[in-house]
Protein backbone atom coordinates (compact mmCIF):
# COMPACT_ATOMS: atom_id res chain seq x y z
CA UNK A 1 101.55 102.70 69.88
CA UNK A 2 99.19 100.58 69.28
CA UNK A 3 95.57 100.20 71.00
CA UNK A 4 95.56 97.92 73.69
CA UNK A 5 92.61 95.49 74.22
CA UNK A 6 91.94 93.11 77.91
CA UNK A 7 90.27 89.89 76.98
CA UNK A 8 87.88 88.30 78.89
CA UNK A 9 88.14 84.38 78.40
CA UNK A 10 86.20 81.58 78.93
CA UNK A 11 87.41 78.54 79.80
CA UNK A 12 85.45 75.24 79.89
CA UNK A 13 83.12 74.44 83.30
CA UNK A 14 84.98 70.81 83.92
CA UNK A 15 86.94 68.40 81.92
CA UNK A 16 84.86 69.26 78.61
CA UNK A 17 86.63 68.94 75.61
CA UNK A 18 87.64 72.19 74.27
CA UNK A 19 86.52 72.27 70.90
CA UNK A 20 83.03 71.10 72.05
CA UNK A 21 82.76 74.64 74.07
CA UNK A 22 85.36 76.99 73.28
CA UNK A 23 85.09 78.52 69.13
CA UNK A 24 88.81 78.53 67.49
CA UNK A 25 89.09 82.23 67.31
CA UNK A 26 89.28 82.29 71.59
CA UNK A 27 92.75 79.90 70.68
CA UNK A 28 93.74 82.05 68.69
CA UNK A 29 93.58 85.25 70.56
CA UNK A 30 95.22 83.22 73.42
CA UNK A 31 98.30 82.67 71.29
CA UNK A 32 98.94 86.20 70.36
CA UNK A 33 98.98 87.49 74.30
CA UNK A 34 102.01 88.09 76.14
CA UNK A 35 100.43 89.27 79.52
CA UNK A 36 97.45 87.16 82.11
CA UNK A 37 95.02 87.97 84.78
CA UNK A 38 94.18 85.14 86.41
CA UNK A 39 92.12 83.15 89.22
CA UNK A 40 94.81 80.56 89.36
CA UNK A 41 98.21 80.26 87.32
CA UNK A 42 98.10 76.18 87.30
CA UNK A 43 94.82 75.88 85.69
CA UNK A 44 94.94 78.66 83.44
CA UNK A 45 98.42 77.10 81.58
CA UNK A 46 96.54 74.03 81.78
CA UNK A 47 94.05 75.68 79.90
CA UNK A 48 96.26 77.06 77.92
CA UNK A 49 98.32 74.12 77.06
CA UNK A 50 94.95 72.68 75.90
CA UNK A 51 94.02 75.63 73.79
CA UNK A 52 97.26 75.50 71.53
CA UNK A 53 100.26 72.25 72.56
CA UNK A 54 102.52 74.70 70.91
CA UNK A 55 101.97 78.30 72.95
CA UNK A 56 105.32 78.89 74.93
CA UNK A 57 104.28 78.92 78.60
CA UNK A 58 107.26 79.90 79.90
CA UNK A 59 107.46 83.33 78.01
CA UNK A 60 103.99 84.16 79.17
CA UNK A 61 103.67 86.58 82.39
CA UNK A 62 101.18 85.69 84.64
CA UNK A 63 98.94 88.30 87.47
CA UNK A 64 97.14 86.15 89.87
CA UNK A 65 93.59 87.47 91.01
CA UNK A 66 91.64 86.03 93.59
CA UNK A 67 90.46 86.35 97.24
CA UNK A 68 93.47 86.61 98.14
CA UNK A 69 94.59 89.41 96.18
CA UNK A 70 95.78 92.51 98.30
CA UNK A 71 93.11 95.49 96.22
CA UNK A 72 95.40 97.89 95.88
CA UNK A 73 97.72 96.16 93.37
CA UNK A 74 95.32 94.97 91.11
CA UNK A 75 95.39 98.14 89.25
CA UNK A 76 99.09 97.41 89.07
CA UNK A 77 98.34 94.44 87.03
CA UNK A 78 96.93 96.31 83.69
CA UNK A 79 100.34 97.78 83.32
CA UNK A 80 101.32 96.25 80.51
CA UNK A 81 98.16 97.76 78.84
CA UNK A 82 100.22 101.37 79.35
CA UNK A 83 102.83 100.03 76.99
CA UNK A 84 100.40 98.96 74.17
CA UNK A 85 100.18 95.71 74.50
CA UNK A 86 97.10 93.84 75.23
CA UNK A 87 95.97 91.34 77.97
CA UNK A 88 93.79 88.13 78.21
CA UNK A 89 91.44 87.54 82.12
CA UNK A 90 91.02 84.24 82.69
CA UNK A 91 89.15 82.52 85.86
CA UNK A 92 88.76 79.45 87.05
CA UNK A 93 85.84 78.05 85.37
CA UNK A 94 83.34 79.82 82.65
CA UNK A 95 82.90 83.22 81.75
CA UNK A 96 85.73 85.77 83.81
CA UNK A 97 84.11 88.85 85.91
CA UNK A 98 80.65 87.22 86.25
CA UNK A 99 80.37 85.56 89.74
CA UNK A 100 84.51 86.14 89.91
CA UNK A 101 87.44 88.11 90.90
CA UNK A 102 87.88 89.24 87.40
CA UNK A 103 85.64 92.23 87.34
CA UNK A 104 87.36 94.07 89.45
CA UNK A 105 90.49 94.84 86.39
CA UNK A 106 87.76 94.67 84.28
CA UNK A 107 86.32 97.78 86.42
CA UNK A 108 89.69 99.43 86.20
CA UNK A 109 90.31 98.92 82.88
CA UNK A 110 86.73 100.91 81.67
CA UNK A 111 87.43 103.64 84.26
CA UNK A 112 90.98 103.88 82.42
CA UNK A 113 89.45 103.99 78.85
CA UNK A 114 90.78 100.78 77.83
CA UNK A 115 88.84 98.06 75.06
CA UNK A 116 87.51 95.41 77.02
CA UNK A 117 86.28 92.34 74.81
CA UNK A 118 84.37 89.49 76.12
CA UNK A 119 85.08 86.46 73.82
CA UNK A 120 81.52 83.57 73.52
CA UNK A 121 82.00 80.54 75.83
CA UNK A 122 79.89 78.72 78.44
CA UNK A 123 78.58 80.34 81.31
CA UNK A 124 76.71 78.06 83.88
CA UNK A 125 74.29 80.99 84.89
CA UNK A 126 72.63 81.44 81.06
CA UNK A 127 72.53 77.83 80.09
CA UNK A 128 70.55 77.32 83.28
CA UNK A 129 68.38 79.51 82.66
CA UNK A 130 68.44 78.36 79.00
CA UNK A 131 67.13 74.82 79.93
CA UNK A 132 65.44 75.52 83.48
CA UNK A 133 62.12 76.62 81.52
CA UNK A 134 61.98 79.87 83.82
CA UNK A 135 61.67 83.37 83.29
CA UNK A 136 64.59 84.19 80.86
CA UNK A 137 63.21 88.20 80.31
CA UNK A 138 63.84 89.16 84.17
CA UNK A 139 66.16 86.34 86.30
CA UNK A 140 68.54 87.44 89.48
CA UNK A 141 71.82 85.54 90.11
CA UNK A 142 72.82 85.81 93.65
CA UNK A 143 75.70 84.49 94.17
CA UNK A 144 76.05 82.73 97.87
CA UNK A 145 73.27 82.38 100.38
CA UNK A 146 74.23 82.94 103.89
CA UNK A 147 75.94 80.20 105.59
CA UNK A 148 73.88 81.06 108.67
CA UNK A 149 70.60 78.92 108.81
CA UNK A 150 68.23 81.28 110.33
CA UNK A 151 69.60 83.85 107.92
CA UNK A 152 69.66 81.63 105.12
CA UNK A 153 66.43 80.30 105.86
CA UNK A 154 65.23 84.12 105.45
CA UNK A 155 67.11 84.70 102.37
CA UNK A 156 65.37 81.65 100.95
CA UNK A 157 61.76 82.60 101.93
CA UNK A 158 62.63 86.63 100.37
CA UNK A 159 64.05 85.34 97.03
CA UNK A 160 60.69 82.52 96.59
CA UNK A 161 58.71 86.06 97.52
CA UNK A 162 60.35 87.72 94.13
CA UNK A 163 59.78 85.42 92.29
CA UNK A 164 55.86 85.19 93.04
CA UNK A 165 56.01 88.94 92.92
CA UNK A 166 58.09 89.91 90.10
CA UNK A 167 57.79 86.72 88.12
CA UNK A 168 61.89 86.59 88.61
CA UNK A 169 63.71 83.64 88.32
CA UNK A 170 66.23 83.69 91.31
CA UNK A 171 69.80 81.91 90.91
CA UNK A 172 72.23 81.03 93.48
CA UNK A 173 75.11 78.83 93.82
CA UNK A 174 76.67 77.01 96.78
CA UNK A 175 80.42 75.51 97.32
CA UNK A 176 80.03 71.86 96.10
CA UNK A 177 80.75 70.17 99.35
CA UNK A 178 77.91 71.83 100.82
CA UNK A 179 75.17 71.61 97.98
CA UNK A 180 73.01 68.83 99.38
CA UNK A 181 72.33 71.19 102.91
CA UNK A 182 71.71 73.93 100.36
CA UNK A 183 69.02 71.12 98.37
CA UNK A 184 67.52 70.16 101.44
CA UNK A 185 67.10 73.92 102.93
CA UNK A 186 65.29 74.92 100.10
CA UNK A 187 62.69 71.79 99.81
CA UNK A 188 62.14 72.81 104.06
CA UNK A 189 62.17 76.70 103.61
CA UNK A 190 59.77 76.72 100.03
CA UNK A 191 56.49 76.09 99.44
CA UNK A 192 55.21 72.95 97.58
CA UNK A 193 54.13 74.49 94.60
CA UNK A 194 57.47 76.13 93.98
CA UNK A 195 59.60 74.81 91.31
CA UNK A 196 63.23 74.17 91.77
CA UNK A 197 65.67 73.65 88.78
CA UNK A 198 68.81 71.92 90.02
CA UNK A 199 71.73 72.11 87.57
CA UNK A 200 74.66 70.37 87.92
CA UNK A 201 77.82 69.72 86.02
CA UNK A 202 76.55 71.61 82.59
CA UNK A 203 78.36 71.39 79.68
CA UNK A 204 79.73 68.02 81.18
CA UNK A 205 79.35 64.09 80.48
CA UNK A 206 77.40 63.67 83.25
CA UNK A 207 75.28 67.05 82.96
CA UNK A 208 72.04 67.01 84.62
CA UNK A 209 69.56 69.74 84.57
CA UNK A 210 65.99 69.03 85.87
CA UNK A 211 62.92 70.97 87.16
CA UNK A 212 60.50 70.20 89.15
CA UNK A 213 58.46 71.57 91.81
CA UNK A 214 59.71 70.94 95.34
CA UNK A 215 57.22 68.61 96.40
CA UNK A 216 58.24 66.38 93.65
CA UNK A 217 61.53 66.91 94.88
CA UNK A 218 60.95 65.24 98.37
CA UNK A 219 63.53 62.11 98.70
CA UNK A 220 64.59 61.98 95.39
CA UNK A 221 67.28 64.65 95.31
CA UNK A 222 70.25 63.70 93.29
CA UNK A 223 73.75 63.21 94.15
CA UNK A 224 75.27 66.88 94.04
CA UNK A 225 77.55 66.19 96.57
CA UNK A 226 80.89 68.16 95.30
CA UNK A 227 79.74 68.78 91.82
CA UNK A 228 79.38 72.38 90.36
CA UNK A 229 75.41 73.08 90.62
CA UNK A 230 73.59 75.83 90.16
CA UNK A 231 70.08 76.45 91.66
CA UNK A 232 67.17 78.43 90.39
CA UNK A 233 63.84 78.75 91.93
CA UNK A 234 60.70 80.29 90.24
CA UNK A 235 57.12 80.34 90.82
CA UNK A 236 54.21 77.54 90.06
């Protein structure tokens, strides 16, 4: 039998061509899969489709993991892996199993034994940090601040505190349609001196990544309304 590996792979952050983000081999390794994981079963034959016009969609199988996904069958989903034959995670945007449903098989599959193998391709997190001019030896992605305003406010004011403290750069991310409140909370709730990175859209046409510090900020925030931005925030 032979050794079954599951795949983690990257897909591009937008409308990106593919070959500008994504190397060959990933298209390759695509076409030789039978079984998917993935965050949604439109966009990841889209993807797909994109990776290699030929691949046979139709004689692919596809596992669909997200928030809705009921726990206790996602274990189910890696049994194809029990017959030998290997499996490909793919999410929504980026890297699968960082800041995504993906690491929960990927959890599964190293407490069954299994290879995992994460193939290169653009993560939003790293390239902001790449080009934010922050701390890239100690940086803490966060995920989602709390909706709540008092408790976001709090939130804001703890992770500005760690990164005076600890000289961390702190990441977080908000949905799109709500990224301006997040812009604006953070120039109300930080001190002057603090420097914000806003990064929006990377790998993109229209990619924008600036820093500056959030006094310079003040009423010149750009348009992030709906657009995939990331948000880091480190000290003076």
């Amino acid at each position: 039998m032979k050794n079954p590996t599951l795949y983690l792979i990257p897909v591009t952050l937008g409308d990106t061509p593919i070959e500008k983000v994504i190397p060959s081999y990933n298209s390759a390794v695509v076409f030789g899969l039978k079984y998917f994981i993935v965050e949604n079963i439109r966009s990841a034959r889209r993807f797909m489709k994109k990776c290699n016009p030929d691949i046979d969609i139709e004689g692919l199988t596809f596992y669909e993991l997200n928030k809705h996904t009921d726990p206790t069958q996602i274990a189910g989903y890696l049994q194809p892996m029990k017959s030998g034959e290997s499996m490909g995670v793919i999410s929504e945007a980026g890297c699968p199993a960082v800041a995504d449903p993906g690491a929960d098989v990927v959890a599964i599959a190293q407490q069954q034994g299994y290879k995992v193998v994460p193939l290169v391709g653009p993560s939003s997190i790293l390239m902001a940090v790449m080009a934010s001019g922050f701390n890239g030896q100690s940086f803490a992605f966060h995920g989602y601040l709390p909706i709540d305003a008092g408790e976001r406010a709090k939130k804001l004011k703890q992770l500005e505190a760690r990164a005076y403290n600890e000289e961390q750069t702190q990441l977080f991310i908000e949905t799109p349609y709500r990224n301006l409140k997040l812009a604006e909370d953070i120039l109300q709730h930080c001190k002057p001196q603090t420097r914000l990175c806003i990064a929006m859209n990377i790998s993109c046409e229209d990619e924008s990544i600036v820093t500056k510090t959030v006094k310079a900020w003040k009423g010149k925030l750009p348009d992030v309304h709906k657009k995939p931005t990331v948000f880091l925030i480190y000290r003076s």
